[in-house]
Protein backbone atom coordinates (compact mmCIF):
# COMPACT_ATOMS: atom_id res chain seq x y z
CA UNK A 1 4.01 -0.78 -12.70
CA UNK A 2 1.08 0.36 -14.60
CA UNK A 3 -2.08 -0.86 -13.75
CA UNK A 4 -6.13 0.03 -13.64
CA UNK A 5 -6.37 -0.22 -10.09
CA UNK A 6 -9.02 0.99 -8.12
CA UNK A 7 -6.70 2.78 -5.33
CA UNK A 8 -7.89 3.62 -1.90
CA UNK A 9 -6.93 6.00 0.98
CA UNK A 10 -7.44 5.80 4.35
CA UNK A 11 -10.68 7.92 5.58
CA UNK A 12 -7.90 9.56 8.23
CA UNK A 13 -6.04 10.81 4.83
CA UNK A 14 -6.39 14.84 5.30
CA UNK A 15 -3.83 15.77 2.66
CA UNK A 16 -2.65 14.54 -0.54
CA UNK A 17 0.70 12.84 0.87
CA UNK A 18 -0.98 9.37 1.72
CA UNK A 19 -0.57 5.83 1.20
CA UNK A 20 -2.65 4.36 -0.93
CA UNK A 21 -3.92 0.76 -1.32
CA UNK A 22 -5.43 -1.59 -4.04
CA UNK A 23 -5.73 -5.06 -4.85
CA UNK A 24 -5.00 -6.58 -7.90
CA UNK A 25 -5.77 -10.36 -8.46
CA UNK A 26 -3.72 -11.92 -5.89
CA UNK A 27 -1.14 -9.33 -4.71
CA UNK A 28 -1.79 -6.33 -2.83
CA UNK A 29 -0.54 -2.99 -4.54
CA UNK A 30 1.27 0.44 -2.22
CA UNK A 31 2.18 3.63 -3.49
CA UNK A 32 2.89 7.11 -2.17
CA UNK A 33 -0.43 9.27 -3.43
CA UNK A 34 2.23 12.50 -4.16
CA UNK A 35 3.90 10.48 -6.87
CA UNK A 36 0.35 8.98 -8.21
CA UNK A 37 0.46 6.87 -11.56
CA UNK A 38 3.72 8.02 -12.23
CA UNK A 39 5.59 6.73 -8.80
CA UNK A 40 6.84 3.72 -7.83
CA UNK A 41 4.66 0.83 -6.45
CA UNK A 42 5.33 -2.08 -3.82
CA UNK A 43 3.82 -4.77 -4.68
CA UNK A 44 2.99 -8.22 -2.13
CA UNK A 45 1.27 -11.25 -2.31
CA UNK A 46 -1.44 -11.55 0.41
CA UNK A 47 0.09 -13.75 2.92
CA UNK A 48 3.24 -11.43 2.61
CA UNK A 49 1.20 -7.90 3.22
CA UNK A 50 -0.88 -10.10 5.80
CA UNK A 51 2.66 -10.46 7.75
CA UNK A 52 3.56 -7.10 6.97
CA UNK A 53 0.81 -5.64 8.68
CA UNK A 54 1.05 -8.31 11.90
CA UNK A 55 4.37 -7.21 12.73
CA UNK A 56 3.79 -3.43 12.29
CA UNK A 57 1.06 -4.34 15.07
CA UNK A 58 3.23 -5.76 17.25
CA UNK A 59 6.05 -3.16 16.53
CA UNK A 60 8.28 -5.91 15.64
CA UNK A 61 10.04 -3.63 12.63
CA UNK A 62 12.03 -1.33 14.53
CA UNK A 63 15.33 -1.41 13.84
């Protein structure tokens, strides 16, 4: 997925293997920072990333 986005890292990022984060429109963009621009990317709407990130709180995506 190619795209202008304006990716972010968390602050805690120390290396260069992070997560990264950006919002495009209405759909909420992840990639692995190793693979930049070149990597694959996840992509969710934002209800789906805000239910994503509810059940990692509650630890409800172990398997």
């Amino acid at each position: 997925m190619a795209t202008s986005a304006d990716w972010r890292r968390s602050t805690r990022c120390q290396h260069a293997d992070c997560v990264e984060i950006a919002v495009v429109s209405d759909n909420v963009l992840i990639r692995d920072s190793k693979h930049g621009a070149s990597g694959p990317v996840l992509a969710f709407t934002a209800e789906q990333f805000r239910s994503f990130i509810s059940a990692m709180k509650e630890n409800a995506l172990r398997p």
